[in-house]
Protein backbone atom coordinates (compact mmCIF):
# COMPACT_ATOMS: atom_id res chain seq x y z
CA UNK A 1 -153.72 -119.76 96.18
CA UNK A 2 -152.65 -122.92 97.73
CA UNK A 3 -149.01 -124.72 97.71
CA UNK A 4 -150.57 -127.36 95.10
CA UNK A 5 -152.04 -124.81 93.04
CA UNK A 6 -148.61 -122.57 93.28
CA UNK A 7 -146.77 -125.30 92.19
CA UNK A 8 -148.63 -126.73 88.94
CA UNK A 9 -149.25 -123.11 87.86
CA UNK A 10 -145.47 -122.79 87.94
CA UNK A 11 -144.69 -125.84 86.30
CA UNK A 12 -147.23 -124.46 83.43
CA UNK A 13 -145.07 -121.66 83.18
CA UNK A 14 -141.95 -123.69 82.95
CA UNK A 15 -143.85 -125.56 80.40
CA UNK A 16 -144.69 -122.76 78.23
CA UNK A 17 -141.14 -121.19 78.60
CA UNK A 18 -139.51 -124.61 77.79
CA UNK A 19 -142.20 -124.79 74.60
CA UNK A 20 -141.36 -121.04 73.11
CA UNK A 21 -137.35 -121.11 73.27
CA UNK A 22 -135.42 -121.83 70.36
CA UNK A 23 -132.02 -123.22 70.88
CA UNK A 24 -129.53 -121.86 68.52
CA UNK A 25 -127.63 -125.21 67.77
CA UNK A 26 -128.94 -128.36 66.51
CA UNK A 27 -126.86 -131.10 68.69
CA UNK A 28 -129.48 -133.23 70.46
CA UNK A 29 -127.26 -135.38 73.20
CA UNK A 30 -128.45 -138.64 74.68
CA UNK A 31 -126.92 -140.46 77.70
CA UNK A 32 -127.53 -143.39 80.03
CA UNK A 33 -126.40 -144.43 83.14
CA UNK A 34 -127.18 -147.92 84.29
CA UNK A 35 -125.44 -148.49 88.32
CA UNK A 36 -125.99 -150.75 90.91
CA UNK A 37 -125.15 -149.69 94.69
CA UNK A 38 -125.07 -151.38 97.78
CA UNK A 39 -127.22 -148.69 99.65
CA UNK A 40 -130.30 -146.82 98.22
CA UNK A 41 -130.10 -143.66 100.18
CA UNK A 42 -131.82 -140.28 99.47
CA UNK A 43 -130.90 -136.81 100.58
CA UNK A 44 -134.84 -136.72 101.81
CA UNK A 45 -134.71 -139.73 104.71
CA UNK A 46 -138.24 -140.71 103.95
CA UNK A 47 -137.57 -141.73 100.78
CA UNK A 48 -134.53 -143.87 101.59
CA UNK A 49 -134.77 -147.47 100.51
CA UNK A 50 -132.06 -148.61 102.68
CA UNK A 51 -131.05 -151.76 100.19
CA UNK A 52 -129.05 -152.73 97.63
CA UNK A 53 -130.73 -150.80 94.19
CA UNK A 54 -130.41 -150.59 90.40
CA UNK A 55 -130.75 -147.24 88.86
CA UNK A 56 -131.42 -145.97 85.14
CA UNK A 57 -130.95 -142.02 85.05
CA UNK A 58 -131.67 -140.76 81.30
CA UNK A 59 -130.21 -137.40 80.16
CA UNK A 60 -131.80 -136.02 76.87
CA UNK A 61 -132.27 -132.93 74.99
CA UNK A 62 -129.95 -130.00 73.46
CA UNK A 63 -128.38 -127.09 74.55
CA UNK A 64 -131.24 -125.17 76.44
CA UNK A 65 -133.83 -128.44 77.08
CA UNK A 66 -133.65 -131.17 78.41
CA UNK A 67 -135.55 -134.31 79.49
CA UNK A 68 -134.03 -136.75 82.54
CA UNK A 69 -135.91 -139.13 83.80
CA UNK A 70 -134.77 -141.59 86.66
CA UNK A 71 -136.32 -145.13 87.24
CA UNK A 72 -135.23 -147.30 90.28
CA UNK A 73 -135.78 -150.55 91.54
CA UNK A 74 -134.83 -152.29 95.04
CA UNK A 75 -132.70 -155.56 93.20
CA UNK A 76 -135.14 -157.44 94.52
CA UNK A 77 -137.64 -156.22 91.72
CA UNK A 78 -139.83 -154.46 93.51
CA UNK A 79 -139.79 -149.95 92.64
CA UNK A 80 -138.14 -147.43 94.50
CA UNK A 81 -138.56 -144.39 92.85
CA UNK A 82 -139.77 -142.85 89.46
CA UNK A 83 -139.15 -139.42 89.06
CA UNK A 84 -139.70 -137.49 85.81
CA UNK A 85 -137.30 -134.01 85.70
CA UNK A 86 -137.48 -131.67 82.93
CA UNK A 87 -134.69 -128.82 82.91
CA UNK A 88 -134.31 -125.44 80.96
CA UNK A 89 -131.31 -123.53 81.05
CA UNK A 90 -132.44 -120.22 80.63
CA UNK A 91 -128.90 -118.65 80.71
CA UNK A 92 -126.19 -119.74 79.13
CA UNK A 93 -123.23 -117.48 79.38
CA UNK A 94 -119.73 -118.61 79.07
CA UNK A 95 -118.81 -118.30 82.76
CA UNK A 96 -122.71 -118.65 84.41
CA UNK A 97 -125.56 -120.63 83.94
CA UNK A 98 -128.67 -120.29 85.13
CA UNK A 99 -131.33 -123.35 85.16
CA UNK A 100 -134.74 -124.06 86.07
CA UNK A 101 -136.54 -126.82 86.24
CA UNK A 102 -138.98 -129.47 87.13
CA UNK A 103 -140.00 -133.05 88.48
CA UNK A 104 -143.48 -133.60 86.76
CA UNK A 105 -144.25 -135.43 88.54
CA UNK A 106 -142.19 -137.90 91.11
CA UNK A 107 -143.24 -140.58 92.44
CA UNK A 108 -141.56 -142.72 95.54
CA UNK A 109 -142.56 -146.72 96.48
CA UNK A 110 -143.20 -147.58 100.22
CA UNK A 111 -144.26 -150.95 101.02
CA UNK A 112 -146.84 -151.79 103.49
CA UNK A 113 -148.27 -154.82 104.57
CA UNK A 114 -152.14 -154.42 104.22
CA UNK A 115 -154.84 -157.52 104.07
CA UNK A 116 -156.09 -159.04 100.82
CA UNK A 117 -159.01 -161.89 101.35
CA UNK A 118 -157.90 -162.36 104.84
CA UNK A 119 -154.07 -162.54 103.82
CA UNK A 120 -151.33 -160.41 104.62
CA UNK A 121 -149.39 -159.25 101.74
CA UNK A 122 -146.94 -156.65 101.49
CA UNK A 123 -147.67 -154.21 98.80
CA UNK A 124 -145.86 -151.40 96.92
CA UNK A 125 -147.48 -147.95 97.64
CA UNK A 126 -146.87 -144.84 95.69
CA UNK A 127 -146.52 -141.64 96.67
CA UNK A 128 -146.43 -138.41 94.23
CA UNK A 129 -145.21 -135.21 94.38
CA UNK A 130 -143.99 -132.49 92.28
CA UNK A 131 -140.94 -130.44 93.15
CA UNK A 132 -139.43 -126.94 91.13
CA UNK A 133 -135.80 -126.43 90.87
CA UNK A 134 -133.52 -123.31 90.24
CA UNK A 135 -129.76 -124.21 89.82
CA UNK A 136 -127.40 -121.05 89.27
CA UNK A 137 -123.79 -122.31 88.27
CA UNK A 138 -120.65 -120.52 88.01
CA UNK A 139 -117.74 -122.21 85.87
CA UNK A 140 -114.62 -121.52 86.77
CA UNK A 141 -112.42 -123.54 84.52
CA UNK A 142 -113.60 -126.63 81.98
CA UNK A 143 -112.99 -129.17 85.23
CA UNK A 144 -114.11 -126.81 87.97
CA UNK A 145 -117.64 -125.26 88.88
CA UNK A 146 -119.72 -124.26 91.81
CA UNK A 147 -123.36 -124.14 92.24
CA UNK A 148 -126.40 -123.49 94.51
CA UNK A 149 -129.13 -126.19 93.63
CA UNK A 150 -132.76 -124.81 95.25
CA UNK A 151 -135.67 -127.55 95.28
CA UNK A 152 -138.98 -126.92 96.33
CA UNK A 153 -141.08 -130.25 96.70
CA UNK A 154 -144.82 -130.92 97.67
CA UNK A 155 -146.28 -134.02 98.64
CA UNK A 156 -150.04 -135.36 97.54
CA UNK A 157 -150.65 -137.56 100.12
CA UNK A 158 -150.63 -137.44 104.35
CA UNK A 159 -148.85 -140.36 105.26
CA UNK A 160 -145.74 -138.62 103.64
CA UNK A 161 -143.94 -135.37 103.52
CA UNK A 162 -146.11 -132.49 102.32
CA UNK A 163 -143.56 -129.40 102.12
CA UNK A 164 -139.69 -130.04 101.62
CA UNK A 165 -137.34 -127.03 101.14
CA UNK A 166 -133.34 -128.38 99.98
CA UNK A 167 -131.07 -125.62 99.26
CA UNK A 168 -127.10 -126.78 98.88
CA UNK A 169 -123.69 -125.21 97.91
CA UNK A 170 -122.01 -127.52 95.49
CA UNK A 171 -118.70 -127.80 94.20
CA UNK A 172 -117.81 -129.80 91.30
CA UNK A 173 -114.05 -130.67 90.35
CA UNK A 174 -114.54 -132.97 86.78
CA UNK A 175 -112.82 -135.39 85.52
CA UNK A 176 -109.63 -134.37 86.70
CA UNK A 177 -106.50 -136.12 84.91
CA UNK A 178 -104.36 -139.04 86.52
CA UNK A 179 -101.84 -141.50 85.28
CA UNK A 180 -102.52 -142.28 82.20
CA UNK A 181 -106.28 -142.10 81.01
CA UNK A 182 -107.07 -142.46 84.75
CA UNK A 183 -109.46 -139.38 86.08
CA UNK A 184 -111.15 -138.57 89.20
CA UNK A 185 -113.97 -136.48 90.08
CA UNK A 186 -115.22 -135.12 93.31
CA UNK A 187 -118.23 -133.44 94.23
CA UNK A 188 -118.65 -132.09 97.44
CA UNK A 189 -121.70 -130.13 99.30
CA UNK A 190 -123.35 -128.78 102.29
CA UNK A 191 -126.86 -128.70 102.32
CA UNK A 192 -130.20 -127.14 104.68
CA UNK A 193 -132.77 -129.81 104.66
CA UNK A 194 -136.52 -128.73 105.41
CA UNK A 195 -139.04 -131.32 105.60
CA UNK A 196 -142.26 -130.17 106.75
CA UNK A 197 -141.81 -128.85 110.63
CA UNK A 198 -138.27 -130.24 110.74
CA UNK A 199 -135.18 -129.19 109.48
CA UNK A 200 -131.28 -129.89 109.87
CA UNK A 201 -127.64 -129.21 107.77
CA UNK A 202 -126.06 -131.85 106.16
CA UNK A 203 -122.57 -132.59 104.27
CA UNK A 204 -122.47 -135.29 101.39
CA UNK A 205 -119.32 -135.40 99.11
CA UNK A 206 -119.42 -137.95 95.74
CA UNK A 207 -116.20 -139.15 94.42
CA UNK A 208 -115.42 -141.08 90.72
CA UNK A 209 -113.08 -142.94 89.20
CA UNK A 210 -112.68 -143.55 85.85
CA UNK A 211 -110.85 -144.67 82.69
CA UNK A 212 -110.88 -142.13 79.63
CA UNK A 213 -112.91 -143.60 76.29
CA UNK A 214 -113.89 -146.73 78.88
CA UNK A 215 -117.95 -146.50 80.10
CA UNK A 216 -117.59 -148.12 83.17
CA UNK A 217 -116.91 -146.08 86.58
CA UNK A 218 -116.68 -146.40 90.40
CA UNK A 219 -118.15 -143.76 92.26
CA UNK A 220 -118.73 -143.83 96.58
CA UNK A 221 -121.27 -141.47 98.08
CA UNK A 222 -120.98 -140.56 101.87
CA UNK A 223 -123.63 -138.25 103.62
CA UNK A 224 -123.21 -136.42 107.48
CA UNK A 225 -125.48 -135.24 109.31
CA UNK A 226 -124.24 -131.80 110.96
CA UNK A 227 -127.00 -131.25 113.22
CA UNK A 228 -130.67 -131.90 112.72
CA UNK A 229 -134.21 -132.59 113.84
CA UNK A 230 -134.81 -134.70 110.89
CA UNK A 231 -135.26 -138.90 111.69
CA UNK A 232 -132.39 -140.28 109.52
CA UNK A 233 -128.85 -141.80 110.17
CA UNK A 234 -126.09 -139.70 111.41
CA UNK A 235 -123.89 -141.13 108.88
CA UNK A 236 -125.08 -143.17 105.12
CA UNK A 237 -122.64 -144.12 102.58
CA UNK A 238 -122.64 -146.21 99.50
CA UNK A 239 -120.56 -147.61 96.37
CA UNK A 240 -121.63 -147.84 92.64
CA UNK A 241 -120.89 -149.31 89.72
CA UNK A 242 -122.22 -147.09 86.52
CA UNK A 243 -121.87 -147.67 83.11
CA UNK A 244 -122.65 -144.88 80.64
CA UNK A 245 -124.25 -144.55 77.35
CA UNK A 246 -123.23 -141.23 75.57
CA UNK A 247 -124.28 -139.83 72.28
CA UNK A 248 -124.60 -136.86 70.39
CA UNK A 249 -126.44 -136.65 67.42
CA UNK A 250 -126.23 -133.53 64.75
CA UNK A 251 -130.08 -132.92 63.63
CA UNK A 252 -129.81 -131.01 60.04
C-alpha cells in the first residue's frame, strides 16, 4: 500500500470513528479567533510566508468532536494557507486525554511568476496535502498540562514536501492569574522536524497576555533552531493581535 493510500484509508477510519461516537453531553461550543501578525511563519519552513498575515482559526464541535478550520491570507489579499482539521478525542479521562485527528485536506499558496499571453504575472499556486495527528495530554492542574503532539503529513505534488514527520513535547501553563483580571499564558516546546530526507530539533515557546471577560489579547511567538539540516532561519519570531469569539450553546 502506498503513503497516499495509507493515509486516506486512515482518515476513512477516523471518519467512521468520528461518525459512530456518541458524546454524552449536549454543549456544542463555538469560537473564533481573528489576529493579525507581523510575521507569517510555520513550524514547516516551506510553508512560511515570511509577511505580515491575517488569520481566522475556527474551533467547533462538543465534547468528543470537533471541527477547526484555519483560513489565512498574506494582508496583501493574496492566500497563505487553508487547512481543514477535524479532531476526536477518543479519551477523555479526568487527568488524560487522548486525541486523534485530521487535516482533510490542507492546502498551502506559493506564488510563482509564470507567463500568460506573453506577460509575466505572478500567480498563487496551491499545494495539498493531508496530514494525521495523535495528541496524548496529561492535565496536571486546571492551568497546567503537558502533551506530545505527533503529525504525519504527505504532500500531492513534487515541487513541495512529500513526507513530513513533527513530533513535539509541549507544555502548557493557562491563563495564569495577575493583578487584577490580568493573565498570562505560556506555552513552551521542543520539537524533531522531518521533512522528506532532512531533519533537525527545534524550540518555539508562545506567550499571552490578556484581560479576563475582555476578547482582545497579545500573544509573541519565537522559534530556535537547535541544530538542523532543514533550509529555514536560525531564529523567527512574531507578535499578534487576536480577538476571540466564544460561545457555548446547550442543544436540548
Amino acid at each position: 500500500m502506498t503513503k497516499t493510500k495509507l493515509l486516506l484509508a486512515l482518515a476513512g477510519i477516523l471518519s467512521l470513528t468520528s461518525g459512530y461516537a456518541q458524546p454524552k453531553d449536549s454543549t456544542f461550543f463555538f469560537r473564533a479567533d481573528l489576529s493579525i501578525t507581523n510575521n507569517g511563519f510555520s513550524i514547516i519552513p516551506a510553508f512560511t510566508l515570511g509577511d505580515p498575515a491575517a488569520f481566522l482559526d475556527m474551533k467547533m464541535g462538543n465534547k468528543r468532536l470537533s471541527f477547526e478550520p484555519q483560513f489565512r491570507y498574506a494582508l496583501e489579499g493574496r492566500p497563505w494557507s487553508f487547512v481543514f482539521i477535524y479532531r476526536y478525542k477518543a479519551i477523555i479521562k479526568p487527568k488524560f486525554q487522548l486525541t486523534f485527528g485530521g487535516h482533510l485536506p490542507g492546502i498551502n499558496y506559493i506564488t510563482r511568476t509564470v507567463d500568460v499571453n506573453g506577460i509575466q504575472e505572478p500567480l498563487s499556486v496551491a499545494r495539498r496535502f493531508l496530514a494525521l495527528e495523535i495528541i496524548p495530554t496529561y492535565k496536571f492542574t486546571d492551568h497546567t498540562n503537558v502533551g506530545i503532539y505527533y503529525l504525519r503529513g504527505h504532500g500531492f505534488q513534487k515541487h513541495g514536501p512529500q513526507d513530513s514527520h513533527f513530533l513535539s513535547l509541549q507544555g502548557n501553563f493557562i491563563k495564569i492569574k495577575m493583578a487584577g483580571k490580568t493573565y498570562f499564558s505560556f506555552n513552551p516546546q521542543v520539537f524533531y522536524l522531518k521533512v522528506d530526507a532532512d531533519d533537525g530539533f527545534y524550540a518555539n515557546a508562545t506567550a499571552t497576555i490578556g484581560i479576563q471577560d475582555f476578547p482582545i489579547t497579545i500573544s509573541g511567538i519565537v522559534n530556535k533552531a537547535i541544530k538542523t539540516e532543514i533550509a529555514t532561519q536560525d531564529f523567527d519570531w512574531s507578535i499578534n493581535l487576536i480577538y476571540t469569539l466564544d460561545k457555548k450553546f446547550v442543544v436540548k
